[in-house]
Protein backbone atom coordinates (compact mmCIF):
# COMPACT_ATOMS: atom_id res chain seq x y z
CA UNK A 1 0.00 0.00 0.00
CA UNK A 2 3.12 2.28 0.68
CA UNK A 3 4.16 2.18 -2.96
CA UNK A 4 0.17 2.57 -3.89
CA UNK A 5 0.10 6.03 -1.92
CA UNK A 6 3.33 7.00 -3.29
CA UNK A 7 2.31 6.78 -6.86
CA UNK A 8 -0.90 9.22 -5.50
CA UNK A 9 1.39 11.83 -3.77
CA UNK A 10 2.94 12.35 -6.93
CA UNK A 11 0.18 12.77 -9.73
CA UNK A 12 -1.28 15.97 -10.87
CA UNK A 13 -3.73 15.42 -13.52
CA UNK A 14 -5.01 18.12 -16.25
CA UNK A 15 -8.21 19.71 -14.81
CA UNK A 16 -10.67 17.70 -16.73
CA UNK A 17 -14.29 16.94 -16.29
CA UNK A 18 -15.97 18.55 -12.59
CA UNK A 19 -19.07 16.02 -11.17
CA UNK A 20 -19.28 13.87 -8.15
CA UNK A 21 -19.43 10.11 -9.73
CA UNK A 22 -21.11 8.41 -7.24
CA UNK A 23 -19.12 5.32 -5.91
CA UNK A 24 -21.49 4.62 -2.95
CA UNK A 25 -25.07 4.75 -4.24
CA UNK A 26 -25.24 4.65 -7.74
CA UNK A 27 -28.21 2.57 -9.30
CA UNK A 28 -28.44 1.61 -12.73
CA UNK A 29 -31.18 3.50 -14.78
CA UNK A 30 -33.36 1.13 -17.44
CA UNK A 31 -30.76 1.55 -20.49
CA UNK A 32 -28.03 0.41 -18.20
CA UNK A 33 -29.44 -2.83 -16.79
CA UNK A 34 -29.01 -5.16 -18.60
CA UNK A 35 -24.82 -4.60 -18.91
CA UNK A 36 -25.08 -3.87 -15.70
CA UNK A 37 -26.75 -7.24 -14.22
CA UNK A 38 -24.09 -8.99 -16.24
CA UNK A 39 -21.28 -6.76 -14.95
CA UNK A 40 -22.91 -7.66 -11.73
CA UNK A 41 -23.21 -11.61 -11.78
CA UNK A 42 -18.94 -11.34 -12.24
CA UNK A 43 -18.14 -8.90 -9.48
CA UNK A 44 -20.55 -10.73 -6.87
CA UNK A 45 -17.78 -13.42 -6.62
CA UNK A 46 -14.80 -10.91 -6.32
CA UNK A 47 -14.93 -10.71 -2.55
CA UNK A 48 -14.88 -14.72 -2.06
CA UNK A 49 -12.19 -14.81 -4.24
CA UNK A 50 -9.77 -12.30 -2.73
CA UNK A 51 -10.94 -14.34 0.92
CA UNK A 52 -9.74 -16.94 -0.70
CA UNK A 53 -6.64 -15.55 -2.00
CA UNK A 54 -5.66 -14.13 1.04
CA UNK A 55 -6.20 -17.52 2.97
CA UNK A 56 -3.88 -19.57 0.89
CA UNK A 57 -0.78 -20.65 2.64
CA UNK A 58 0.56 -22.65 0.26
CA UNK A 59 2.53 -26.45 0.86
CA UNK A 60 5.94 -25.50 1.15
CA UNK A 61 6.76 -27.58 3.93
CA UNK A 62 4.95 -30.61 2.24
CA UNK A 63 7.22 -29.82 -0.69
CA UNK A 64 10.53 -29.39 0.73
CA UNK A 65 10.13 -32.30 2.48
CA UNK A 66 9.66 -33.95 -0.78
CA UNK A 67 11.88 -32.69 -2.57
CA UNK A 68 14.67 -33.40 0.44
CA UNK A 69 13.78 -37.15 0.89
CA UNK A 70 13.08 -38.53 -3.09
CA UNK A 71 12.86 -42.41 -1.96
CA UNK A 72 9.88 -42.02 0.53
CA UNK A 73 6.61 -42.42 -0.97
CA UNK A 74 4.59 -41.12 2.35
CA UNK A 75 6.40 -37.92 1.82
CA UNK A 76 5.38 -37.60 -1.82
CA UNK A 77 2.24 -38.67 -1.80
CA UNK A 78 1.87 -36.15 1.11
CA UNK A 79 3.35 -32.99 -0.79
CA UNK A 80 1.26 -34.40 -4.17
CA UNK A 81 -2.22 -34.45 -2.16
CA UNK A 82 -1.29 -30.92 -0.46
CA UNK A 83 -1.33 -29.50 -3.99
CA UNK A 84 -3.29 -30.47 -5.69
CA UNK A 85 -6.47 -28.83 -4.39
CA UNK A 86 -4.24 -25.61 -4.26
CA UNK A 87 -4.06 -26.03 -7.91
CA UNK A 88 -7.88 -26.68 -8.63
CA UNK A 89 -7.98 -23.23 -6.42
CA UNK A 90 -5.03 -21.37 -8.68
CA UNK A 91 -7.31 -22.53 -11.41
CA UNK A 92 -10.12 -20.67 -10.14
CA UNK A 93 -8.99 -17.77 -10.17
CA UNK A 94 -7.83 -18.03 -13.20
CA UNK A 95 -10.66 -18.83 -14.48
CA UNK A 96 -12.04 -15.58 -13.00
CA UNK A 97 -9.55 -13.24 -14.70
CA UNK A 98 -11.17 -14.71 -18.21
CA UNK A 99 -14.78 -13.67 -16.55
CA UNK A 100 -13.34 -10.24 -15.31
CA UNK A 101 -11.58 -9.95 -18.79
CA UNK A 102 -14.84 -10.13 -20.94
CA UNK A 103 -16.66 -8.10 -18.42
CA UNK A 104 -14.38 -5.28 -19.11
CA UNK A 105 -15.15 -5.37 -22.63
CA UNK A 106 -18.86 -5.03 -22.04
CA UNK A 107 -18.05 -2.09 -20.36
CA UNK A 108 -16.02 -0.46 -22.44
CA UNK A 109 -18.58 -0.88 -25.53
CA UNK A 110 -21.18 0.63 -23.24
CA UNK A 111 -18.61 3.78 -22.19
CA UNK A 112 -17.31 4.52 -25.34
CA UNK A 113 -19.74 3.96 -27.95
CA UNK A 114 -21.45 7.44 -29.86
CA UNK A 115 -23.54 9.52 -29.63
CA UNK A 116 -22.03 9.98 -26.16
CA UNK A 117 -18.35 11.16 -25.53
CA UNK A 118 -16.80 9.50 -22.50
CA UNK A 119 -17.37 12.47 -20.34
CA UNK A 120 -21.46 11.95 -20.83
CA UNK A 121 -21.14 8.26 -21.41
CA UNK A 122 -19.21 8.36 -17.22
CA UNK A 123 -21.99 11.11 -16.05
CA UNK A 124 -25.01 9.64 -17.54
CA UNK A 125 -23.89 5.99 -16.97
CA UNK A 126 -23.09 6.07 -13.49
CA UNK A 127 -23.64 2.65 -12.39
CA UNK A 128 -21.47 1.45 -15.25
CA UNK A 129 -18.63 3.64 -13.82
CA UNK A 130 -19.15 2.75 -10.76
CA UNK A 131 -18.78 -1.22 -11.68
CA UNK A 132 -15.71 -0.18 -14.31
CA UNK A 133 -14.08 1.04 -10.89
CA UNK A 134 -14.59 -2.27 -8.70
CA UNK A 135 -12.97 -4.31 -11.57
CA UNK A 136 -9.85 -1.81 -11.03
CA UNK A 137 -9.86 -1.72 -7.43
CA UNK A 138 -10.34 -5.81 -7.00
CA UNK A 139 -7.50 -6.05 -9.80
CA UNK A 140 -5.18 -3.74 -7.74
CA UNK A 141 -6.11 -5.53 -4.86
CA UNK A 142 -5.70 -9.27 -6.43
CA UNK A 143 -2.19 -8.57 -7.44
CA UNK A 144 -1.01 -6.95 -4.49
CA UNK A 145 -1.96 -10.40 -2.44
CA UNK A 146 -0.57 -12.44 -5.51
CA UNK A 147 2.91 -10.63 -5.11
CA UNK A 148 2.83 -11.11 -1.20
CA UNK A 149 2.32 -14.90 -1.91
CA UNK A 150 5.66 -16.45 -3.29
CA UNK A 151 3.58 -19.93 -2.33
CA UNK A 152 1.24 -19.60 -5.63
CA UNK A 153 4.41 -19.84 -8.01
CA UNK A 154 5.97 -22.50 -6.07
CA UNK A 155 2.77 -24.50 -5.81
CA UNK A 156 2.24 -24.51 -9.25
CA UNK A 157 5.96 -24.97 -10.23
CA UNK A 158 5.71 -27.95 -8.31
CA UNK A 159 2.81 -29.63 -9.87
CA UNK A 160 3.92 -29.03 -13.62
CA UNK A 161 7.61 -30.90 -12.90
CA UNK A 162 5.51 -33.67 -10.87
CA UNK A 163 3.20 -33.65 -13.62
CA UNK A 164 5.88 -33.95 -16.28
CA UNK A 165 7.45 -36.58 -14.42
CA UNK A 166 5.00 -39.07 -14.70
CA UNK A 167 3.70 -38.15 -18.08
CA UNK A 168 7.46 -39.42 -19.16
CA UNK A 169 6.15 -42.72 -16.88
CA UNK A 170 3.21 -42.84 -18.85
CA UNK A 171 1.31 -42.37 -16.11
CA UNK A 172 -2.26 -40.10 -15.92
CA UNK A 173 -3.02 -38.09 -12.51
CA UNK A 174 -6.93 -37.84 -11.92
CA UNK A 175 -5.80 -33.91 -11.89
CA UNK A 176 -5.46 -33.92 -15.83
CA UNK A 177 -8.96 -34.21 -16.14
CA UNK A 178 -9.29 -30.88 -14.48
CA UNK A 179 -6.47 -29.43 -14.53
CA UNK A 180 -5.20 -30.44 -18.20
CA UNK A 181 -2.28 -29.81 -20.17
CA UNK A 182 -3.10 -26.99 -22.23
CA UNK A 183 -4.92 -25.42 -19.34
CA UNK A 184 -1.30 -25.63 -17.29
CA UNK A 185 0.34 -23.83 -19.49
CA UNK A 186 -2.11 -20.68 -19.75
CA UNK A 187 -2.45 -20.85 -16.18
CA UNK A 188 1.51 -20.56 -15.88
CA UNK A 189 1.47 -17.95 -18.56
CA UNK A 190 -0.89 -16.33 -16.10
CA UNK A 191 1.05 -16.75 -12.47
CA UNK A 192 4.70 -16.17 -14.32
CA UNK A 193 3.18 -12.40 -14.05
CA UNK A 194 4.03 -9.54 -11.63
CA UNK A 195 0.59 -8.74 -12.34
CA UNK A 196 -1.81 -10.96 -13.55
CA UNK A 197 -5.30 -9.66 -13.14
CA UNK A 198 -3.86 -5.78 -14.09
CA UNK A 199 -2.38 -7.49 -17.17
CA UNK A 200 -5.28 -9.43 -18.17
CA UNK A 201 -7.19 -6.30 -18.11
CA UNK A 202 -4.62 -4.46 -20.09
CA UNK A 203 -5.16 -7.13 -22.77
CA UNK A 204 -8.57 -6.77 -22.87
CA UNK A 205 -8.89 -3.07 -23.55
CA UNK A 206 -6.05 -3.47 -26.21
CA UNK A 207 -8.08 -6.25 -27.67
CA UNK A 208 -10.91 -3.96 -27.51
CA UNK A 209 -9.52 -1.30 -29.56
CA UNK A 210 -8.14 -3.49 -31.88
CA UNK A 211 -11.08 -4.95 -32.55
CA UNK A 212 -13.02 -1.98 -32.74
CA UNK A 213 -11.30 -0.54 -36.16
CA UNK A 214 -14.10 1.96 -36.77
CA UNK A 215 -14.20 3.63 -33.22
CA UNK A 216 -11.74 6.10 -32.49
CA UNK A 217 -9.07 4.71 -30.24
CA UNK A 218 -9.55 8.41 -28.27
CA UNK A 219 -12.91 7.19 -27.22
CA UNK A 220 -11.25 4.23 -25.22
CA UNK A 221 -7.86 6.16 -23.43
CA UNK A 222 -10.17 9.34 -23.24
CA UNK A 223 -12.74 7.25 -20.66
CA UNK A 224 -9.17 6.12 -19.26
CA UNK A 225 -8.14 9.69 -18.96
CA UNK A 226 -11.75 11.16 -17.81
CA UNK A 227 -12.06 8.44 -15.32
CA UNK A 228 -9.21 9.46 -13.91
CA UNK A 229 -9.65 12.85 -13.70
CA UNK A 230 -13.25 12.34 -12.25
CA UNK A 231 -11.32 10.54 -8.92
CA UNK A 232 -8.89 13.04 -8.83
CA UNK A 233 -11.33 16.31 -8.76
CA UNK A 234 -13.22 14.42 -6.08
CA UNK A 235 -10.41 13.43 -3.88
CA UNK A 236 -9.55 17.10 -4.36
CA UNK A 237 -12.73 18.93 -3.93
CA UNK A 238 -14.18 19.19 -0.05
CA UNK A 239 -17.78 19.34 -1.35
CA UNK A 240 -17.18 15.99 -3.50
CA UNK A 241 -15.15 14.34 -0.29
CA UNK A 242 -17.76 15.01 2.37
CA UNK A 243 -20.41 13.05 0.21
CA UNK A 244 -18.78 10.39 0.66
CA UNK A 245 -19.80 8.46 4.12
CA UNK A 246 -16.94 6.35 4.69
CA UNK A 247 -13.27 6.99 4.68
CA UNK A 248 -13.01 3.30 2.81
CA UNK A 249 -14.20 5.43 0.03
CA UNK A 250 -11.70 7.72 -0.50
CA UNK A 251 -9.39 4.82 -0.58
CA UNK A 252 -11.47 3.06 -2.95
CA UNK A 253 -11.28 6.69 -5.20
CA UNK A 254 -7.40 6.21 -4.91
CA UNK A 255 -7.01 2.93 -5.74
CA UNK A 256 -9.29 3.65 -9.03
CA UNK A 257 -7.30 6.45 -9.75
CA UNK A 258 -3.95 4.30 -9.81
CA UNK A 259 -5.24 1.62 -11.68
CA UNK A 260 -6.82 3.41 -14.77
CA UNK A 261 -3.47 5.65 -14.66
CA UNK A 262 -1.57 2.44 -15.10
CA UNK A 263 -3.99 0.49 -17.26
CA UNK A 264 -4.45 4.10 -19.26
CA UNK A 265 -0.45 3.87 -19.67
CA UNK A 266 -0.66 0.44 -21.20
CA UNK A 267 -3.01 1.21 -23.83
CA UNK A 268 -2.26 4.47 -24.93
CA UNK A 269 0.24 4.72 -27.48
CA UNK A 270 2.70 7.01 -26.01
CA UNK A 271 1.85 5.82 -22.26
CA UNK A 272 0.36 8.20 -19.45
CA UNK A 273 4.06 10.12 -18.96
CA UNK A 274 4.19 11.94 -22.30
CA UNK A 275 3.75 15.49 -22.45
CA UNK A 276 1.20 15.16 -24.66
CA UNK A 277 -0.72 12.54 -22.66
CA UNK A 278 -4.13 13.60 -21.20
CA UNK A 279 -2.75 12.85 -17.80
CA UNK A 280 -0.20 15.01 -16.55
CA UNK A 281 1.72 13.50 -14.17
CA UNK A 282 4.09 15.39 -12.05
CA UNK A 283 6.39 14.99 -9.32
CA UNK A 284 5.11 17.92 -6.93
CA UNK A 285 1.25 17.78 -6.02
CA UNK A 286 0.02 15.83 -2.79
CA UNK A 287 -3.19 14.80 -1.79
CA UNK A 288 -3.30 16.05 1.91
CA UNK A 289 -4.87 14.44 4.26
CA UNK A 290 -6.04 11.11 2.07
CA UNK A 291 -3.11 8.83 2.56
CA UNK A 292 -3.61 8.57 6.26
């Protein structure tokens, strides 16, 4: 979180758009239901599965053990049935990120599309905004437990060599069924990163724009861009601040703010720290009295 509030103490962004988007209450309106219910179904399970994340402890014990003592089968079988379910678990979540991933796409068709310019498209559409910004803050939040938890890449690490050891035997695990070969290796694809969840959403909104020749890239990295300016006029703004009722909120604003400044710099094509980028950010503006 130290290196989260760091990043805020040190971004100024262009004065942009000026309304209160409303993170706590915001309902959706008849036009943006039916997005919105399927946003919805997705995010309901975000919360059980950053529980879950943050609950996993991993078998390293089971596996050094294992790994020290080759010859005894108690010890292996031990470390194998450890993690295994940790795998069907890493596979989960996975399998989430691919949810999360096309979920984001719905959302960007319904923010960018014309008549509307993303400034009307984020006013009008609040309850799509409001959803856009719980897929960045459980993505921030996702990765920052995934890079506290050395465990996952172990874990899995583990069961690909064990795995590859007995498909030389020409021998099948009950996992495979589940857990299969070509699901392995997009699941390590998806582990081996820093990042996972923010990159997964990084390739979505490329794939979005690239797949959406005849709208304007602008549309996409201006919603980027508005989004975060929205955050940032309300973090900065006493009138916009006291609306909110919790101080989880503001945090909440923050973490938004980060994460479509980062996902904003992945997309655009000269990143968020050109000059000509519509977020300015600078070394010399603080938010007072939000990071405490």
């Amino acid at each position: 979180m130290g290196n989260l509030l760091k990043v805020l103490t040190c971004t100024e962004l262009d004065q942009g758009p000026n309304f209160f988007l409303d993170f706590e209450n915001a309902q959706p309106t008849d036009g943006e239901r039916e997005v919105w219910n399927q946003i919805s179904a997705v995010l309901q399970d975000s919360e059980s599965m950053l529980a879950d994340l943050q609950a996993y402890k991993g078998a390293g014990q089971e596996i050094r053990d294992a790994i020290q003592n080759p010859n005894d089968i108690q010890l292996q079988e031990k470390a194998w049935n450890s993690v295994c379910p940790l795998v069907v678990r890493l596979k989960r979540f996975y399998e989430f990120s691919l949810r999360l991933e096309k979920a984001l796409q719905s959302l960007l068709e319904s923010l960018t599309c014309p008549p509307y310019t993303p400034t009307q498209h984020l006013e009008r559409e609040q309850a799509l905004a409001k959803e856009f910004a719980e897929i960045l803050h459980f993505t921030l939040r996702f990765d920052e437990l995934k890079m506290r938890n050395p465990a996952i890449q172990n874990d899995f690490s583990y069961y690909r060599r064990t795995i590859s050891r007995n498909r030389i035997n020409n021998m099948h695990l009950d996992i495979e069924n589940e857990v299969n070969n070509e699901m392995a290796n997009r699941m390590s694809l998806f582990y081996a990163e820093a990042t996972p969840m923010l990159k997964t959403l990084s390739n979505a909104t490329t794939h979005f724009v690239s797949e959406n020749k005849t709208l304007p890239i602008e549309n996409t990295t201006d919603c980027l861009s508005t989004m975060a300016s929205v955050c940032k006029v309300m973090l900065e703004t006493p009138e916009y601040r006291s609306r909110f009722t919790s101080e989880e909120t503001l945090m909440f604003c923050m973490r938004v703010m980060v994460g479509v400044i980062i996902l904003y710099d992945h997309v655009h094509p000269v990143g968020a720290f050109s000059k000509t980028s519509k977020i300015d950010v600078r070394m010399h503006k603080s938010f007072k009295g939000t990071t405490t």
